[in-house]
Protein backbone atom coordinates (compact mmCIF):
# COMPACT_ATOMS: atom_id res chain seq x y z
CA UNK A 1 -54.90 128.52 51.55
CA UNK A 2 -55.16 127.00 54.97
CA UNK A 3 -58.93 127.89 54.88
CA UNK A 4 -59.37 125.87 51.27
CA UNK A 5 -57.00 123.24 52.86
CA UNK A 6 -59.42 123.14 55.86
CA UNK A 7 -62.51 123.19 53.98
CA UNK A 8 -61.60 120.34 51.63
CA UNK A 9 -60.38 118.37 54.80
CA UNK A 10 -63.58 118.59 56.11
CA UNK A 11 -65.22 117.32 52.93
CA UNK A 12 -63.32 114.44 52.73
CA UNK A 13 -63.47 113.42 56.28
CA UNK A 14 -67.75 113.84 55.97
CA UNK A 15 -67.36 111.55 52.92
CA UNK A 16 -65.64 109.09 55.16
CA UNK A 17 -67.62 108.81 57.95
CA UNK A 18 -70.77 108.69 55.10
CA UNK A 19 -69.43 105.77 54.10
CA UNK A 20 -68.46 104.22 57.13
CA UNK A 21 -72.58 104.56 58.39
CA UNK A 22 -73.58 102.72 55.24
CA UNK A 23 -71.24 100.19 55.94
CA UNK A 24 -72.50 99.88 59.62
CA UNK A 25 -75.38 99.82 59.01
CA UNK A 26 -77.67 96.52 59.34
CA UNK A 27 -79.03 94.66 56.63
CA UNK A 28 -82.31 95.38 54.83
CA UNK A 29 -84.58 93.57 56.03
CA UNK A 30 -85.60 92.25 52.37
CA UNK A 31 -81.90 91.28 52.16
CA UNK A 32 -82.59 88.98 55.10
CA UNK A 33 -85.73 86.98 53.38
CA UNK A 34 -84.09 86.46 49.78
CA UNK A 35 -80.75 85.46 51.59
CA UNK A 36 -82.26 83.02 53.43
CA UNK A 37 -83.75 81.03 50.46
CA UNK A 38 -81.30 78.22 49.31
CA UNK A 39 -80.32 77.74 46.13
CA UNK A 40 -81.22 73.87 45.84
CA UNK A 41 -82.17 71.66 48.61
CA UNK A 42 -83.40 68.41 48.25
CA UNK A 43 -83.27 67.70 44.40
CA UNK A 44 -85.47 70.97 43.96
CA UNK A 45 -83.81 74.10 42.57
CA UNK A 46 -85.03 78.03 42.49
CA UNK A 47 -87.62 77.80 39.17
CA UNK A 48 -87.90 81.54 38.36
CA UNK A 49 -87.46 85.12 40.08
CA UNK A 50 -87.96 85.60 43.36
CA UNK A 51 -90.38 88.24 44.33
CA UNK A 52 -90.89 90.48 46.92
CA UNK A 53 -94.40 92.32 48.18
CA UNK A 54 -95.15 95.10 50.42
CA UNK A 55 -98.60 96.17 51.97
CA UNK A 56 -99.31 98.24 48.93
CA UNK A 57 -98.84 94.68 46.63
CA UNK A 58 -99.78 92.08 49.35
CA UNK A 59 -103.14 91.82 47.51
CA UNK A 60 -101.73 91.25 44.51
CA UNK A 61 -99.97 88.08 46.24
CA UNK A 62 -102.67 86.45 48.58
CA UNK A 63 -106.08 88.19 47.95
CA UNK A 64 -108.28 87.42 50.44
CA UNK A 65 -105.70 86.72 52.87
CA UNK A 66 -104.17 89.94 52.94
CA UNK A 67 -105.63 92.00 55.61
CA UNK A 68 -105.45 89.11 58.14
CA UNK A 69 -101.38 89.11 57.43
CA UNK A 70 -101.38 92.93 57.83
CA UNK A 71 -102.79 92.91 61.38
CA UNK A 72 -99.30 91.87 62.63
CA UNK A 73 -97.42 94.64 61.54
CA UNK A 74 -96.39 93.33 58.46
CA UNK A 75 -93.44 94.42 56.75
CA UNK A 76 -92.78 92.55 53.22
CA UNK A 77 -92.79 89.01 51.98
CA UNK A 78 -90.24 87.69 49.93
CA UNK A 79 -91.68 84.80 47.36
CA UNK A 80 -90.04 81.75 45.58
CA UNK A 81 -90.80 78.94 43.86
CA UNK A 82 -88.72 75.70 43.50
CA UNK A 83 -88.96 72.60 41.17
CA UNK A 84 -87.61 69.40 40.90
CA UNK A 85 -83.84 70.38 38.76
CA UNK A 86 -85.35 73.81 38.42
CA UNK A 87 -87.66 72.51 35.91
CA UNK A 88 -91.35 72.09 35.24
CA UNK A 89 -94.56 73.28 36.60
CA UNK A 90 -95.04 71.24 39.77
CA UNK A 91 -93.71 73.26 42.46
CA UNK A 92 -93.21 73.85 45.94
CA UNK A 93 -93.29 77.42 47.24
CA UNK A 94 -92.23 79.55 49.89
CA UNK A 95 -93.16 82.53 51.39
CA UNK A 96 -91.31 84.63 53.95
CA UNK A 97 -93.31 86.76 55.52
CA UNK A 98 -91.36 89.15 57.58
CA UNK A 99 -93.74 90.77 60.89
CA UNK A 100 -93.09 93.26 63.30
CA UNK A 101 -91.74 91.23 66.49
CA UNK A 102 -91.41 87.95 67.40
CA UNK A 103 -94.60 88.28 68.71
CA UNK A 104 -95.68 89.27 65.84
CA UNK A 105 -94.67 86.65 63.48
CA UNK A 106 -95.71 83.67 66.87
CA UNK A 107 -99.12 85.17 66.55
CA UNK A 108 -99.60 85.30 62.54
CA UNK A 109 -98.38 82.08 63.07
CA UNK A 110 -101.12 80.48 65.92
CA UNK A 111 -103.47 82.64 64.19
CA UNK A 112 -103.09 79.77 60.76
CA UNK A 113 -103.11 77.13 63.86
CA UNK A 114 -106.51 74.49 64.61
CA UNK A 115 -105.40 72.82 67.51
CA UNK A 116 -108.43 69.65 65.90
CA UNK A 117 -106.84 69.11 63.07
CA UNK A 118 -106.38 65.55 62.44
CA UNK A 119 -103.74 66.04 59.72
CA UNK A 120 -101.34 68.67 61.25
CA UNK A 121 -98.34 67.95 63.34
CA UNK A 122 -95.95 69.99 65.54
CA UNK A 123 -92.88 69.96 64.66
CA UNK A 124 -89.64 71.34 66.19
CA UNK A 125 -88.05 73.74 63.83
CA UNK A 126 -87.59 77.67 64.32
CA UNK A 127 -89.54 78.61 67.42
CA UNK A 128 -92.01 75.85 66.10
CA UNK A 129 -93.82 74.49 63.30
CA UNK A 130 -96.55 72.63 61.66
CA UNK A 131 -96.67 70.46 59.25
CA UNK A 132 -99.16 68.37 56.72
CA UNK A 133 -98.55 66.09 53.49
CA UNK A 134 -98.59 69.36 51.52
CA UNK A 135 -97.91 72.24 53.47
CA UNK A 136 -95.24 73.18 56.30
CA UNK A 137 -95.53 76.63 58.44
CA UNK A 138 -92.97 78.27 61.14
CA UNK A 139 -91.67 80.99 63.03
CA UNK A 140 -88.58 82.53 63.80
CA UNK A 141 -88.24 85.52 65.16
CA UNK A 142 -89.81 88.40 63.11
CA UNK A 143 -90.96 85.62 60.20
CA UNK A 144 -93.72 83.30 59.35
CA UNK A 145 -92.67 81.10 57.15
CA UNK A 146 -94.61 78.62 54.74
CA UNK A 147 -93.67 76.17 52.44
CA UNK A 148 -96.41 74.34 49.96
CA UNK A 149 -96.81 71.69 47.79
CA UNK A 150 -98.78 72.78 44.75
CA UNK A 151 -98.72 69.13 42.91
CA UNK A 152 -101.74 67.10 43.76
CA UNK A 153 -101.49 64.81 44.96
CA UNK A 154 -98.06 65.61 46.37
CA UNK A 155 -95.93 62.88 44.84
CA UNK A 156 -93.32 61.24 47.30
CA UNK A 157 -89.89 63.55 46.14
CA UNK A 158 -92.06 66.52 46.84
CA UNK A 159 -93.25 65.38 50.56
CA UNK A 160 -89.27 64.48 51.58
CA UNK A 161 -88.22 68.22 49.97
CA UNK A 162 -90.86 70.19 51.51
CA UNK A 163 -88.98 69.53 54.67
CA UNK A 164 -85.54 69.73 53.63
CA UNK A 165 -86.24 73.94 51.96
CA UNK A 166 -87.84 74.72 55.23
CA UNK A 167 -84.81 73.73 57.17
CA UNK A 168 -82.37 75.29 55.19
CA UNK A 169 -84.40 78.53 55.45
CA UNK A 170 -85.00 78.02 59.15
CA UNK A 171 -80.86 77.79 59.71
CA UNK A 172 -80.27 81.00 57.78
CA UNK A 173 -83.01 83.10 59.34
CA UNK A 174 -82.11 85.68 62.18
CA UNK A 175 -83.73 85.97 65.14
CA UNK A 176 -84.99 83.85 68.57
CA UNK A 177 -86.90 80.48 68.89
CA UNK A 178 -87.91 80.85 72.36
CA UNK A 179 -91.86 81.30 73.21
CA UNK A 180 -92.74 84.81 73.65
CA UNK A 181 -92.52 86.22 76.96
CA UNK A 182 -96.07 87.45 76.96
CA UNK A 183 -97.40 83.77 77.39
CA UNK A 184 -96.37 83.34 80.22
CA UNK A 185 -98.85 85.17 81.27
CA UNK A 186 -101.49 82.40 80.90
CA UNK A 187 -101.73 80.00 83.89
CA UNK A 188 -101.56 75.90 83.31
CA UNK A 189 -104.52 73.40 82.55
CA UNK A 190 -105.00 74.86 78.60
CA UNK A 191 -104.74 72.62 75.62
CA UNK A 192 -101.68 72.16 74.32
CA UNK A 193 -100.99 74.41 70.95
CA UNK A 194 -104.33 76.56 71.69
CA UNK A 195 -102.38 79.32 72.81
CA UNK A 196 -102.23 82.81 70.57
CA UNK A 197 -101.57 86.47 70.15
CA UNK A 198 -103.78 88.84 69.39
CA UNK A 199 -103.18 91.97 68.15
CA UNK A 200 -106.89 93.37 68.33
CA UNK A 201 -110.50 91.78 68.22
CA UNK A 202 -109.76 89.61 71.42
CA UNK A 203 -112.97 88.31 72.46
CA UNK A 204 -114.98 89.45 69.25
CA UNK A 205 -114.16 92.89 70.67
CA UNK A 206 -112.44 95.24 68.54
CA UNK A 207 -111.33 97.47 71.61
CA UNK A 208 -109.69 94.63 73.22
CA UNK A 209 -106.24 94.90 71.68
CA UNK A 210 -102.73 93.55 72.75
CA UNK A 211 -103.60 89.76 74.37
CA UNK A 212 -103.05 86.23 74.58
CA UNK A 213 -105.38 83.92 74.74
CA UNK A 214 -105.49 79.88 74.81
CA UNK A 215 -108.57 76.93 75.34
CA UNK A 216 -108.93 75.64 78.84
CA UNK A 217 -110.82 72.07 78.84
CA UNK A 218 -111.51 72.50 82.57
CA UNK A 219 -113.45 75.31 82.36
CA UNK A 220 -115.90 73.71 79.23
CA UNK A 221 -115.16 72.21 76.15
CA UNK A 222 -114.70 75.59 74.48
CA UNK A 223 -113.67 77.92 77.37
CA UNK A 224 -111.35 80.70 76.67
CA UNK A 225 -109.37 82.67 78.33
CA UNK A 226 -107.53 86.11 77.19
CA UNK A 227 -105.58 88.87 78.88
CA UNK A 228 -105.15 91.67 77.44
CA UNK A 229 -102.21 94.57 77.85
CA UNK A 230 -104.01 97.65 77.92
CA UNK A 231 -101.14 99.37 77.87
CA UNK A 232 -101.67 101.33 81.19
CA UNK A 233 -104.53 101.17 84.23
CA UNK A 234 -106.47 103.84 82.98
CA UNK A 235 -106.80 102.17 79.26
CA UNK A 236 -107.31 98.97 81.24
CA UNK A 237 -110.52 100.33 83.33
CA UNK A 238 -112.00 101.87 80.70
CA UNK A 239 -111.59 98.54 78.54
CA UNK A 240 -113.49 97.20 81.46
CA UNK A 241 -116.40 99.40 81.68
CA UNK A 242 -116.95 98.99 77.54
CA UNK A 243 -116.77 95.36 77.91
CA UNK A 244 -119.04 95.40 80.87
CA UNK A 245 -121.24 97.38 79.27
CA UNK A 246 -121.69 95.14 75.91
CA UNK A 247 -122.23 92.12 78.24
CA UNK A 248 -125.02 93.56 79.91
CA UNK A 249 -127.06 94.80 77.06
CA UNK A 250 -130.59 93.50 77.36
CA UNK A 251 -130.07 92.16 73.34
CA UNK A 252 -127.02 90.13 74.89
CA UNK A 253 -127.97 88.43 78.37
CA UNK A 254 -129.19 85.37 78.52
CA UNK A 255 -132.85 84.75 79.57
CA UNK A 256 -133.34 85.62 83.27
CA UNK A 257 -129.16 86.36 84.06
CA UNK A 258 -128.28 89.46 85.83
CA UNK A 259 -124.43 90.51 86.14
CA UNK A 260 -122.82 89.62 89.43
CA UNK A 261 -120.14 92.09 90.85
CA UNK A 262 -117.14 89.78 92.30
CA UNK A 263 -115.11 90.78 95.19
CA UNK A 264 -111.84 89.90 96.19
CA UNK A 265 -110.62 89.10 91.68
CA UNK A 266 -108.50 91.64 90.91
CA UNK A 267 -109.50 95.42 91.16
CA UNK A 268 -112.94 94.90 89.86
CA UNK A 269 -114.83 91.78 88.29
CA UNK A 270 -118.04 90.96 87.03
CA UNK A 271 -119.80 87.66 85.97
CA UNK A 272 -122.79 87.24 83.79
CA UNK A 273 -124.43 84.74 81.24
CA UNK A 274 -124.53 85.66 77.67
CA UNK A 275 -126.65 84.39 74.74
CA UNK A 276 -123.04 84.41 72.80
CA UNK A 277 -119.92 84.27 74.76
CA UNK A 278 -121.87 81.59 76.97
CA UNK A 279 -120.87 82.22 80.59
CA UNK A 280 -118.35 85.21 81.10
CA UNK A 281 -116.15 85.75 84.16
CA UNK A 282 -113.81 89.47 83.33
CA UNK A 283 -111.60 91.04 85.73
CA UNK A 284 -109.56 94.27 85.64
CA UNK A 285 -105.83 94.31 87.52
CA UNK A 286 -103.38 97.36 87.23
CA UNK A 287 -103.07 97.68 83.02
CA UNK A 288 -104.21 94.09 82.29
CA UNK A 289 -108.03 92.53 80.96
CA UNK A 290 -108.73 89.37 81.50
CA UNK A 291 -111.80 87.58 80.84
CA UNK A 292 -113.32 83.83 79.98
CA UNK A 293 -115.48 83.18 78.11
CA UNK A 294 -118.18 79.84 76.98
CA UNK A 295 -117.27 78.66 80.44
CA UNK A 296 -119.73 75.68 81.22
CA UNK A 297 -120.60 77.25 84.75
CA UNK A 298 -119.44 80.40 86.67
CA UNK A 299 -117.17 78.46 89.37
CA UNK A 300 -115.26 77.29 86.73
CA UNK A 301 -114.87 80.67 84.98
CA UNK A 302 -114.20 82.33 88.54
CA UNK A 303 -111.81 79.94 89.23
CA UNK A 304 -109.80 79.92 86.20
CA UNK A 305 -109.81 84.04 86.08
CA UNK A 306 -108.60 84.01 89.56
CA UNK A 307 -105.52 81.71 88.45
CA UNK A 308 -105.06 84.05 85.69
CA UNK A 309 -104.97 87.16 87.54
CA UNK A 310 -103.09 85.46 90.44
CA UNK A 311 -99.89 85.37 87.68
CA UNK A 312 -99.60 89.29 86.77
């Protein structure tokens, strides 16, 4: 009897604790996305279901943009659609698209920026934001957020809403607003709003992974600058030598250039003119790549790789 008694103890007291971890536990993230939505926010109303895609269905969502999204560790965007009362087919939609990180979501997010857009404006909501007459972007914290006007042209209601969902959404989403810590990083002079993370493909090299990068005006009109974490020195050397090694192909130097080893700019450093990348100054320090690249001569690219590798 005390053995049964025991037993069924036990069972109960499992039970309990079962339930206690589901109670404990943290939202689904999916919960996070649709709860953020409002209800009605500026005369507009939820028109229809809201839907939700994973990387299996993204495609079925935004075909051709898909695969860009994905590159960020993308985890599942939740979809709505509001109208003016709830009613009619001119609509304003929003997509939460929820990201790996922070960094993540910042970088899907300067990924969609063009710092010479005319139309575009920075705005201060979430970490930051963008905005046109018919479409409004941001981040915060693991999301990317964006909230179009589908009506065309976007009547005057439509253009006061627009901002009005994205705010609501903005307060109700978890997570920081500050910059990522990884740009700081990247020394001053660059052009305000050119900075971005990269996940991979950092200076049209797929084997450069893990960077920031950002426009430097000093160093030419389209100078850029990346450093990339390697993850480790060894990874970092050897992401060296491959880059190195592309410069230099015959098929990729400029007429007449030769590569120049640098002394003194990090653990190793070479310069070199390409027929592509223009002139390119990379260096190698401890588990970080850093490079510039379209520089208009190489004093300006050594000088602004030196400031970069002056900061790690």
């Amino acid at each position: 009897m005390l053995r049964n008694g025991l037993s069924q103890l036990s069972v109960v007291l499992a039970i309990g604790m079962l339930a206690s971890s589901f109670v404990a536990a943290p939202r689904l993230a999916q919960a996070d996305g649709r709860a953020a939505l409002p209800a009605s926010a500026g005369g507009f109303k939820i028109h229809g279901a809201v839907q939700t895609f994973n990387p299996g269905t993204l495609d079925n969502h935004i075909d051709g943009q898909a695969e860009s999204v994905k590159r960020y560790q993308f985890k599942q965007c939740t979809y709505a659609e509001y109208a003016p009362n709830g009613q009619g087919n001119q609509l304003i939609t929003v997509d939460i698209f929820e990201m790996g990180s922070p960094l993540d979501s910042y970088g899907y997010y300067s990924f969609q920026l063009s710092p010479s857009a005319k139309t575009a404006k920075v705005i201060k909501i979430g970490g930051e934001g963008n905005v046109t007459h018919d479409n409004l972007s941001f981040w915060k914290g693991p999301y990317y957020v964006v909230v179009t006007i589908t009506a065309s042209p976007a009547p005057a209601n439509f253009q006061t809403a627009m901002p009005q969902i994205a705010q609501a959404i903005a307060a109700k989403l978890p997570g920081a607003t500050q910059p990522p810590a990884m740009l700081k990083l990247l020394p001053p002079g660059r052009l305000p709003h050119s900075e971005k993370y990269q996940r991979e493909n950092i200076g049209a090299q797929s084997f450069i992974k893990n960077g920031v990068t950002a426009t430097y005006p000093s160093a030419g009109q389209q100078a850029e600058l990346f450093i990339a974490d390697m993850g480790s020195p060894a990874a970092a050397k050897g992401a060296f030598a491959q880059f190195q090694a592309y410069l230099t192909k015959p098929v990729n130097l400029a007429l007449g250039a030769k590569p120049a080893a640098l002394k003194g700019v990090g653990d190793s450093a070479v310069a070199v003119r390409t027929k592509f990348g223009g002139q390119v100054v990379t260096a190698v320090k401890g588990k970080y790549l850093v490079g510039v690249r379209k520089a208009k001569d190489p004093a300006s690219a050594l000088a602004l790789v030196k400031s970069a590798v002056a900061k790690i």
